[in-house]
C-alpha atoms as a PDB file:
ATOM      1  CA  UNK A   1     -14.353  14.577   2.468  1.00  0.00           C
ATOM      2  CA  UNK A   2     -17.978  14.677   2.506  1.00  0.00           C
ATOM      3  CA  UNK A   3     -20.630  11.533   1.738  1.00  0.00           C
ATOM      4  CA  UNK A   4     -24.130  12.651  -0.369  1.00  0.00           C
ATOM      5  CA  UNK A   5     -27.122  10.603  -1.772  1.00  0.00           C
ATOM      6  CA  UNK A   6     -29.467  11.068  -3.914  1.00  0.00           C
ATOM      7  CA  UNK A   7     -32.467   8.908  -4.914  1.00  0.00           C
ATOM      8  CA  UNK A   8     -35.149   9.192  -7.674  1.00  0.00           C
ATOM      9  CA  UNK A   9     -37.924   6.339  -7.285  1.00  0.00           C
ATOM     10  CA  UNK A  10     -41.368   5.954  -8.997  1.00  0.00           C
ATOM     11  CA  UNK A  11     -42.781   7.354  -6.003  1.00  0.00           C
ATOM     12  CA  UNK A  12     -40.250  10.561  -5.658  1.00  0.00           C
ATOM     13  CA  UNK A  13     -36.662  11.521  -4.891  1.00  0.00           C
ATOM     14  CA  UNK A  14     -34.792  12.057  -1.917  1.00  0.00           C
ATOM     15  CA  UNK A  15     -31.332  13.566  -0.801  1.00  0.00           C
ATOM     16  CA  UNK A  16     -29.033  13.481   1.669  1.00  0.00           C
ATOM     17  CA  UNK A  17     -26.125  15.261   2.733  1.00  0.00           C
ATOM     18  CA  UNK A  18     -23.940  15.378   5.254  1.00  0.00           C
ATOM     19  CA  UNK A  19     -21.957  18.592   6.175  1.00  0.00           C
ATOM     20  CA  UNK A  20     -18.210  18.098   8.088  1.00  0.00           C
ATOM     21  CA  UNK A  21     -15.593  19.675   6.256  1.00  0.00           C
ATOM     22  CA  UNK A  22     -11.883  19.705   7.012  1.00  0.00           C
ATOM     23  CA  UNK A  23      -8.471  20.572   6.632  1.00  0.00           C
ATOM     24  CA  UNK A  24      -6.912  18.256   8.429  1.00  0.00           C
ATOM     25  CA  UNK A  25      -7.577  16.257  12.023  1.00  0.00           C
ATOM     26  CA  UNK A  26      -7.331  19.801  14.335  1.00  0.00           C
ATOM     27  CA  UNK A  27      -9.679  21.580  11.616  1.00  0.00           C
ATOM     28  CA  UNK A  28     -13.332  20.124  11.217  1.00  0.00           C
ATOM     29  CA  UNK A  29     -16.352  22.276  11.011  1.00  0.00           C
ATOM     30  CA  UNK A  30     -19.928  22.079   9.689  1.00  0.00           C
ATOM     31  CA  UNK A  31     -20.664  23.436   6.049  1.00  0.00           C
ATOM     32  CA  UNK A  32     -24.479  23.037   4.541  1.00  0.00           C
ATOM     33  CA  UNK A  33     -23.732  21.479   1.288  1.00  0.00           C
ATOM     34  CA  UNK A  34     -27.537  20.716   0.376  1.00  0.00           C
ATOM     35  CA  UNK A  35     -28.756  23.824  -1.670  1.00  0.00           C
ATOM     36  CA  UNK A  36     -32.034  25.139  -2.543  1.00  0.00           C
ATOM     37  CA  UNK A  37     -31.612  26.739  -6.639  1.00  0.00           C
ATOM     38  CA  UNK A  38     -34.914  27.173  -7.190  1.00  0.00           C
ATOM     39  CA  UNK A  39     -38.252  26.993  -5.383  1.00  0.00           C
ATOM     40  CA  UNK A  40     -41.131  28.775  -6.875  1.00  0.00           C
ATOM     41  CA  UNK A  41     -44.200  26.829  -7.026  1.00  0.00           C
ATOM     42  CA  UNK A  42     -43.354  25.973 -11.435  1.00  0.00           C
ATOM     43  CA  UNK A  43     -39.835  24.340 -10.221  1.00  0.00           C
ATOM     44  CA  UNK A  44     -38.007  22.847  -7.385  1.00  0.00           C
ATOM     45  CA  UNK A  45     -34.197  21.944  -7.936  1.00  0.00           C
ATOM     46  CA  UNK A  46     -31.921  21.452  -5.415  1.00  0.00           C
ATOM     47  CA  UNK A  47     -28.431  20.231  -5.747  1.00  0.00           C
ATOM     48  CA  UNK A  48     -25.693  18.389  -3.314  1.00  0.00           C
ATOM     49  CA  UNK A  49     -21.983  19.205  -3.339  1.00  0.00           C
ATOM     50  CA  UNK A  50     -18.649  17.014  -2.787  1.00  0.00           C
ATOM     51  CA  UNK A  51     -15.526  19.039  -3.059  1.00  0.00           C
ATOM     52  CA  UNK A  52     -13.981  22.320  -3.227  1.00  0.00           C
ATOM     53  CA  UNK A  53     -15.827  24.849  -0.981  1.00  0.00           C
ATOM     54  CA  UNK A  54     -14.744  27.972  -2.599  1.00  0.00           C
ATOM     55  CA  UNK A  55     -15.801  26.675  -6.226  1.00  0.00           C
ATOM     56  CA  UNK A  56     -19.504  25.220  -4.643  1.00  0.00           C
ATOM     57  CA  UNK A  57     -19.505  28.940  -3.808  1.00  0.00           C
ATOM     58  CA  UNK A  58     -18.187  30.359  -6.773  1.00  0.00           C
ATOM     59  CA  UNK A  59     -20.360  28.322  -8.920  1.00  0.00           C
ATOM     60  CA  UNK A  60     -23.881  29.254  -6.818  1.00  0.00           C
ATOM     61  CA  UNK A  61     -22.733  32.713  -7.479  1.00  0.00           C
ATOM     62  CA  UNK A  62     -22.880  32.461 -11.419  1.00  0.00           C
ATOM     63  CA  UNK A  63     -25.662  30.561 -11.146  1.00  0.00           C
ATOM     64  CA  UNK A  64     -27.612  33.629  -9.040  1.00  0.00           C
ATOM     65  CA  UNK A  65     -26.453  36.141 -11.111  1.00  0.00           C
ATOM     66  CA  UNK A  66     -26.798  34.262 -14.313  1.00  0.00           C
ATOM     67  CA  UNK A  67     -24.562  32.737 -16.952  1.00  0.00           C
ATOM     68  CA  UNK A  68     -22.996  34.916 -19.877  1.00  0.00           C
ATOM     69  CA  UNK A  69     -25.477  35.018 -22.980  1.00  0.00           C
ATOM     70  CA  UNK A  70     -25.100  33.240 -25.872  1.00  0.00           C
ATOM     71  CA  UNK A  71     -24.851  35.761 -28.118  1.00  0.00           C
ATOM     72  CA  UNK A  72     -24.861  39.673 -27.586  1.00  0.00           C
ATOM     73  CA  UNK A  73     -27.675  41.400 -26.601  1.00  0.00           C
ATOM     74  CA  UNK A  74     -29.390  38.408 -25.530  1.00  0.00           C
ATOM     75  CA  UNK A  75     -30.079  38.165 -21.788  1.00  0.00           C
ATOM     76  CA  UNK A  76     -28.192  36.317 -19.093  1.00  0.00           C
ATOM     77  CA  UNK A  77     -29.074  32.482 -18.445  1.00  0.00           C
ATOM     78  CA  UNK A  78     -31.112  31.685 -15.101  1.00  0.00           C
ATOM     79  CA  UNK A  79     -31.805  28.282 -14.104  1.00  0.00           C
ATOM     80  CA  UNK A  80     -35.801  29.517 -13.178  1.00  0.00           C
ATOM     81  CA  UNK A  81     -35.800  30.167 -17.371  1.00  0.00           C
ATOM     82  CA  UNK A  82     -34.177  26.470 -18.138  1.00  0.00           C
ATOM     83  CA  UNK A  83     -37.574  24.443 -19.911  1.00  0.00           C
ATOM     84  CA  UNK A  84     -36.386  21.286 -18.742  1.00  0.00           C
ATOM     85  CA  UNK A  85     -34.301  19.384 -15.602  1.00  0.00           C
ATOM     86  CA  UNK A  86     -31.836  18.750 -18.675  1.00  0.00           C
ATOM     87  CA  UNK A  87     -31.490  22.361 -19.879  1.00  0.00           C
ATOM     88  CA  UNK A  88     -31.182  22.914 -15.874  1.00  0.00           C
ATOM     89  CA  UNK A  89     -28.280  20.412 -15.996  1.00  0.00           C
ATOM     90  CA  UNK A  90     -26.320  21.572 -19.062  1.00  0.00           C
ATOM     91  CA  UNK A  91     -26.807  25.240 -16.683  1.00  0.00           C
ATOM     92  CA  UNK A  92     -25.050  24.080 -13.943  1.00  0.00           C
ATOM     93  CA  UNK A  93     -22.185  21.991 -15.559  1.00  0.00           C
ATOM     94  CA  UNK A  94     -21.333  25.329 -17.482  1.00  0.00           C
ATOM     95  CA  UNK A  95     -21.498  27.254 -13.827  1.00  0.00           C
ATOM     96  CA  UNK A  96     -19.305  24.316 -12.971  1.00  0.00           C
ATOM     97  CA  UNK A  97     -16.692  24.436 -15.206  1.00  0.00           C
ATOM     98  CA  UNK A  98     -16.281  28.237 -15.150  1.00  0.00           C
ATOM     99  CA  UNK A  99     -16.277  28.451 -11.453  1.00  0.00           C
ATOM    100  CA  UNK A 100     -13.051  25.816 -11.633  1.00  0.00           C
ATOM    101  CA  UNK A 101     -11.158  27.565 -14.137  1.00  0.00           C
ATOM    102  CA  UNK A 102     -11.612  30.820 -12.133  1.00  0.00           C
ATOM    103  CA  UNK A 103     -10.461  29.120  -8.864  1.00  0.00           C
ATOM    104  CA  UNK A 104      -8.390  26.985 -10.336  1.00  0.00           C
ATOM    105  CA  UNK A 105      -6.073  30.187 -11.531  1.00  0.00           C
ATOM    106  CA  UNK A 106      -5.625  30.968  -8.185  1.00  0.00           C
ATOM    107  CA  UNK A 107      -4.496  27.246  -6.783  1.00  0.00           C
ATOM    108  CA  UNK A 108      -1.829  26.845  -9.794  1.00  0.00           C
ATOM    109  CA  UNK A 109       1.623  25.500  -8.077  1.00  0.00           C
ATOM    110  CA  UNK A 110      -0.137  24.492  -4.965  1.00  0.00           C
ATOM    111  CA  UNK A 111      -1.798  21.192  -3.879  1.00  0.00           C
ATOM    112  CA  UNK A 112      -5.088  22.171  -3.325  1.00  0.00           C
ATOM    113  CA  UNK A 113      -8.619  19.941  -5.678  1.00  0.00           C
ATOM    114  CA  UNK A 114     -10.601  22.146  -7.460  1.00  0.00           C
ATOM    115  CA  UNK A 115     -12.856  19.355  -7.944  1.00  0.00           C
ATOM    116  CA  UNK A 116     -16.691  19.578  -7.363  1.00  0.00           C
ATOM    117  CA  UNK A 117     -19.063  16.985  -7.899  1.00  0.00           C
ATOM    118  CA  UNK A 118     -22.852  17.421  -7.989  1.00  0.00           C
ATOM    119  CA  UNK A 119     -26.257  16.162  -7.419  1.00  0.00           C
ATOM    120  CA  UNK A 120     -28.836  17.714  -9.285  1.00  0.00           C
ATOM    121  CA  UNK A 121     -32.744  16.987  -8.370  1.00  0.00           C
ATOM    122  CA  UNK A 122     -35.688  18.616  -9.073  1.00  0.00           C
ATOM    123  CA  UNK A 123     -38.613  19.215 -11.202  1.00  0.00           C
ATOM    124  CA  UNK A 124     -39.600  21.930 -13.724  1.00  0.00           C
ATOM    125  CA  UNK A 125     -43.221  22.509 -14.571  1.00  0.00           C
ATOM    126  CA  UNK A 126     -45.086  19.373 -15.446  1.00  0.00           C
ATOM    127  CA  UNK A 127     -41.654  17.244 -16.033  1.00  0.00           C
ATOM    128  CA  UNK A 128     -41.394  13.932 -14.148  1.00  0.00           C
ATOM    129  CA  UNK A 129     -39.103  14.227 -11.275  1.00  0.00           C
ATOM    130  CA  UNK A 130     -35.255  13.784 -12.574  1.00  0.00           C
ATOM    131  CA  UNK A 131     -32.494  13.040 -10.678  1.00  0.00           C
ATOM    132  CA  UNK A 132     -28.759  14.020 -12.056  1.00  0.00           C
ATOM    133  CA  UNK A 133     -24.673  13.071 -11.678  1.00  0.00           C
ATOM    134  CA  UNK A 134     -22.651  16.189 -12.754  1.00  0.00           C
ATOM    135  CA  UNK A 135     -19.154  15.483 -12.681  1.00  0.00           C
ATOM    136  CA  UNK A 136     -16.230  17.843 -12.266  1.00  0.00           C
ATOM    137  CA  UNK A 137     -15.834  18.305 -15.749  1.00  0.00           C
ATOM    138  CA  UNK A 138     -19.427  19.371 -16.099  1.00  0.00           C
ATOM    139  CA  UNK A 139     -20.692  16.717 -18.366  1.00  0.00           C
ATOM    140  CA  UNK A 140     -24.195  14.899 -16.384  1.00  0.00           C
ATOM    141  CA  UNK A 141     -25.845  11.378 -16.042  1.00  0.00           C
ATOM    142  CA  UNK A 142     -29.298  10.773 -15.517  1.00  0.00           C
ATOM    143  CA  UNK A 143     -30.383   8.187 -12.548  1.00  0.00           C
ATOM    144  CA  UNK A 144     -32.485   5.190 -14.549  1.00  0.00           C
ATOM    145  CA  UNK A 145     -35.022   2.620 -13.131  1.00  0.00           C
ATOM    146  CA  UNK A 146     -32.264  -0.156 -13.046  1.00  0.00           C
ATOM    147  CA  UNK A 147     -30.117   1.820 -10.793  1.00  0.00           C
ATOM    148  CA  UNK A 148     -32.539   4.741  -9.043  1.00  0.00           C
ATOM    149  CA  UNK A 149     -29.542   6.439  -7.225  1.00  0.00           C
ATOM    150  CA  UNK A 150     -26.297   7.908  -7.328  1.00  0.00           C
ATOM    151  CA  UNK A 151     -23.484   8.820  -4.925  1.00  0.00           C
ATOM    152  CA  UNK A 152     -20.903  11.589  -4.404  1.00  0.00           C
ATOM    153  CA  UNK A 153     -18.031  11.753  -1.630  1.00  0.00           C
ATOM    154  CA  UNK A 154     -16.966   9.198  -0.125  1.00  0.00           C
ATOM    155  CA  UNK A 155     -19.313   6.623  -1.449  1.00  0.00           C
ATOM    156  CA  UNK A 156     -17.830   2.953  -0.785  1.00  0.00           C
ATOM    157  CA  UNK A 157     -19.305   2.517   3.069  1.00  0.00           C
ATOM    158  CA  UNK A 158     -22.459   3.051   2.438  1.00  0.00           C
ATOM    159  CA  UNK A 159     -22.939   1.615  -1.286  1.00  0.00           C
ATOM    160  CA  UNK A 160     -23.751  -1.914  -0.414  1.00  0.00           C
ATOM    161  CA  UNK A 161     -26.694  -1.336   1.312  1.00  0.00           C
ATOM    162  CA  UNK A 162     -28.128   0.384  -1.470  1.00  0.00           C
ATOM    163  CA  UNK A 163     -27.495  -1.974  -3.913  1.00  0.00           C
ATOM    164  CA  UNK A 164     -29.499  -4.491  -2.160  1.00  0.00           C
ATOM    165  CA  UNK A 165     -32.175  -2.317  -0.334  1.00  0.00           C
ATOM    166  CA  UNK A 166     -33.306   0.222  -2.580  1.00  0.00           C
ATOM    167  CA  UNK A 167     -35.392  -0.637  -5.751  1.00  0.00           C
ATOM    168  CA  UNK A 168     -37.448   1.590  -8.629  1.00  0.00           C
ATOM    169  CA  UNK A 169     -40.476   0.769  -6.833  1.00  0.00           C
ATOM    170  CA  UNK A 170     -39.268   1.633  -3.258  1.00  0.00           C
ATOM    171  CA  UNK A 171     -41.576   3.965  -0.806  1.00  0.00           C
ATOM    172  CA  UNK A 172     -40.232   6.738   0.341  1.00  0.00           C
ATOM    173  CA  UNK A 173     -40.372   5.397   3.750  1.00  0.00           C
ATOM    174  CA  UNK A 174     -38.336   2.855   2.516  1.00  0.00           C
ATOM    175  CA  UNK A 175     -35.844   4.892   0.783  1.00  0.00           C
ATOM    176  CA  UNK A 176     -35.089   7.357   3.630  1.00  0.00           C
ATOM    177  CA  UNK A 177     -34.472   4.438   6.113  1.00  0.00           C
ATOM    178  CA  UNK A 178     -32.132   2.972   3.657  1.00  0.00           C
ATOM    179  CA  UNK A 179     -30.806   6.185   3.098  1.00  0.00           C
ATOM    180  CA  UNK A 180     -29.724   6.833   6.505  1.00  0.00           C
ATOM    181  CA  UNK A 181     -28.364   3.428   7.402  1.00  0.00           C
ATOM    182  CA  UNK A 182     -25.987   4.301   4.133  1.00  0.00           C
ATOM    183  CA  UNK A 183     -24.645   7.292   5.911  1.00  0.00           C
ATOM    184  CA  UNK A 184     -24.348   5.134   9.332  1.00  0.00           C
ATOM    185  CA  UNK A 185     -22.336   2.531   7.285  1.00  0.00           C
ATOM    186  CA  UNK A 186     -20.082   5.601   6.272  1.00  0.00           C
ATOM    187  CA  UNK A 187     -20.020   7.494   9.708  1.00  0.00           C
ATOM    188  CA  UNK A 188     -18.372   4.315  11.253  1.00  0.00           C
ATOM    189  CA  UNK A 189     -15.870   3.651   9.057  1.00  0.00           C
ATOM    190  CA  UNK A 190     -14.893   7.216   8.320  1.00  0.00           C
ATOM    191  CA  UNK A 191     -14.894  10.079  10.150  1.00  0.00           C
ATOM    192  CA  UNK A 192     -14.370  12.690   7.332  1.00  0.00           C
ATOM    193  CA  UNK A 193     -18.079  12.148   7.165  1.00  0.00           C
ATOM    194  CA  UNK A 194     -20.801  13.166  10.083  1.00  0.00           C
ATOM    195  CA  UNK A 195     -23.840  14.754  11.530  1.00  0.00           C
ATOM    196  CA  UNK A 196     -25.766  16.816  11.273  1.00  0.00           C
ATOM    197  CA  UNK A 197     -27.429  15.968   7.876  1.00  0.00           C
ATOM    198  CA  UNK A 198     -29.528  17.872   5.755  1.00  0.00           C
ATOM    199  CA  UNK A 199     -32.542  15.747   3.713  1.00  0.00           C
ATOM    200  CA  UNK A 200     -35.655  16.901   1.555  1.00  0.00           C
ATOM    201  CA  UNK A 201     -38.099  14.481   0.477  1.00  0.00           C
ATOM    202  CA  UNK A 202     -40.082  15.814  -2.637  1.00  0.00           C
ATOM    203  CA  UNK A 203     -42.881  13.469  -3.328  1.00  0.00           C
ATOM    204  CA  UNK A 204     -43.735  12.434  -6.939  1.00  0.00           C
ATOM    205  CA  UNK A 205     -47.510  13.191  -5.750  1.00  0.00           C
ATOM    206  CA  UNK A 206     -47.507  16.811  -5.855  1.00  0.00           C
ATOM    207  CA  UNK A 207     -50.455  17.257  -3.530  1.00  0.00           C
ATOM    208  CA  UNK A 208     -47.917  15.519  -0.797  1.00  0.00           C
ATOM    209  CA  UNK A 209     -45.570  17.976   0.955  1.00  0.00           C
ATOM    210  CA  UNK A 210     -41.815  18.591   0.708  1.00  0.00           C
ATOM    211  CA  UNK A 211     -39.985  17.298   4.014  1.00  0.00           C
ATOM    212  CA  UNK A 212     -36.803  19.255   4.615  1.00  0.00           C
ATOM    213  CA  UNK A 213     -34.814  17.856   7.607  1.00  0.00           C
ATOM    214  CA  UNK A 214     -31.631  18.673   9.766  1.00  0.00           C
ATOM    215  CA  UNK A 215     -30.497  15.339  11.343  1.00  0.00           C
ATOM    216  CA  UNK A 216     -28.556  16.183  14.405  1.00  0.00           C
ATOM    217  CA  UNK A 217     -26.963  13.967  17.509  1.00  0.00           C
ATOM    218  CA  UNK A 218     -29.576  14.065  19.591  1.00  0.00           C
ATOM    219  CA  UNK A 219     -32.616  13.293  16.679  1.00  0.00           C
ATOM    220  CA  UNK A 220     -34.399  10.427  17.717  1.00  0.00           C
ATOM    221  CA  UNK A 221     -35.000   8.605  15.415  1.00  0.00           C
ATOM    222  CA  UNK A 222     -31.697   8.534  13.483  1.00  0.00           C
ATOM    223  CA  UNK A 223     -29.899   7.384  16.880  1.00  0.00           C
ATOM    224  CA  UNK A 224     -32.979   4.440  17.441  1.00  0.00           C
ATOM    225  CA  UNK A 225     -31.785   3.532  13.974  1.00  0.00           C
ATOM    226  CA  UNK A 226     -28.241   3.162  14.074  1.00  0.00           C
ATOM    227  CA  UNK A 227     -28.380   1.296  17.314  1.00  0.00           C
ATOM    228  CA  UNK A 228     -30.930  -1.087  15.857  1.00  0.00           C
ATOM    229  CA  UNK A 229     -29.231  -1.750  12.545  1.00  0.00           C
ATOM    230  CA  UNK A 230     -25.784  -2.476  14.640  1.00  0.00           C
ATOM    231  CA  UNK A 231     -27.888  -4.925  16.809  1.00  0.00           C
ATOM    232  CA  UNK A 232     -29.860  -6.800  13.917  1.00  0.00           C
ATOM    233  CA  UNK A 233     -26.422  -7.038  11.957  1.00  0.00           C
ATOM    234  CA  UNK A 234     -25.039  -9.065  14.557  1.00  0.00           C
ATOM    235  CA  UNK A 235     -27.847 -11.064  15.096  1.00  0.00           C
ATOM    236  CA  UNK A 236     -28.310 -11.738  11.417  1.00  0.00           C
ATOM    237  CA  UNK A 237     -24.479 -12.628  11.735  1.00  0.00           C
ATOM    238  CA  UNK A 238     -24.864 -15.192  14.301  1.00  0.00           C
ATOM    239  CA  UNK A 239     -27.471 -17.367  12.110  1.00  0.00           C
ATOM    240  CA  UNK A 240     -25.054 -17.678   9.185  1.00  0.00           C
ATOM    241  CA  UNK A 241     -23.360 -20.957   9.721  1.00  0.00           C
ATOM    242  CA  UNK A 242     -20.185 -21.017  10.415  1.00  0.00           C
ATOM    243  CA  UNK A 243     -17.721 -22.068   7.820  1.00  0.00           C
ATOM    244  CA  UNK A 244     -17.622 -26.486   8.466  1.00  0.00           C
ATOM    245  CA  UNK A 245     -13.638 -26.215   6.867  1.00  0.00           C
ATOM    246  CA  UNK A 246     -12.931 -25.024   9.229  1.00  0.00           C
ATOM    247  CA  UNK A 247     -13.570 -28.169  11.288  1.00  0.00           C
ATOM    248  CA  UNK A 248     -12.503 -30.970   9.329  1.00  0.00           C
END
């Protein structure tokens, strides 16, 4: 199982991923599910993976070497062509869906998911900032101001704090501390899920920098807040009342 987030605010987007994979308790290892598609200087897209390893990697493939054309003698489809985050979308659910059918040829009579969800997030050209569900079937959502995230993996954990922490109007600050206590939520209750992470910040202001990040054990800061947010939890726990029926 895996656990990513992605969120698209007024002020920019950010996404986080974590990267254990396994195959059962005696087979756990670290796969970077956070990839770069495109970063020239006219677009940055990156997307997040939950799923099937083989068709993340089969669908990055057809994606690098382009998608079939339309019609013949036209030229292959690249994302660094697509006009739009949409038309980048509509790319990479079609990458999606062909890498399952290939792979999926190849699990028929056995047990194994071919499913593969995505986050897509980016910018191409001028475009505002977008931030994108693609589901297995290849067919996308677009992240709104009333709800500026979305969640692939296993998403239940760490859910709650978003839903009461993160808002359109969030900083970025803001939005990667809430971030991060999400994945905390989820590292304690499940252990499918762990470090290290990978993260990129792209600020809506383009004359701010990208941050790209590997959260590890031993980072700092990620440790000072886990420990914190399990102290203040219990703290906040000890001023709710307790229940008086309980003493009648």
């Amino acid at each position: 199982m895996t656990y990513c987030v992605g969120m698209r605010l007024q002020t920019g987007i950010v996404v986080i991923a974590d990267t254990r994979t396994n195959a059962g308790i005696d087979n756990v290892s670290t796969y970077k599910k956070l990839h770069t598609l495109a970063d020239d200087g006219e677009r940055l897209i990156v997307a997040a993976s939950a799923g099937s390893l083989s068709v993340t990697q089969a669908m990055l493939s057809i994606l690098k070497e382009g998608l079939e054309p339309l019609q013949d003698g036209e030229p292959r489809r690249f994302i660094d062509q697509a006009p739009s985050m949409f038309r980048v979308a509509e790319l990479v659910g079609e990458a999606l869906v062909i890498a399952r059918r290939e792979v999926g040829r190849t699990l028929e009579g056995t047990s194994i998911n071919a499913d593969v969800s995505l986050l897509l997030a980016g910018r191409v050209g001028e475009e505002v900032h977008k931030l994108y569900l693609i589901y297995p079937e290849g067919n996308c959502i677009e992240t709104q101001q009333d709800c500026p995230y979305a969640q692939i993996g296993e998403l239940k954990y760490g859910k709650p704090i978003l839903d009461r922490a993160l808002q359109w109007d969030s900083l970025l600050d803001e939005a990667v501390k809430v971030g991060l206590i999400s994945f905390d939520s989820t590292m304690r209750s499940n252990l499918s899920v762990g470090l290290p992470l990978d993260m990129i910040v792209i600020p809506a202001d383009r004359a701010q920098p990208v941050i790209r990040r590997r959260i590890d054990a031993q980072d700092e800061y990620f440790r000072m807040l886990s420990a914190m947010w399990g102290r203040l939890l219990n703290e906040a726990r000890q001023q709710v009342p307790d229940p008086p029926f309980l003493h009648m």
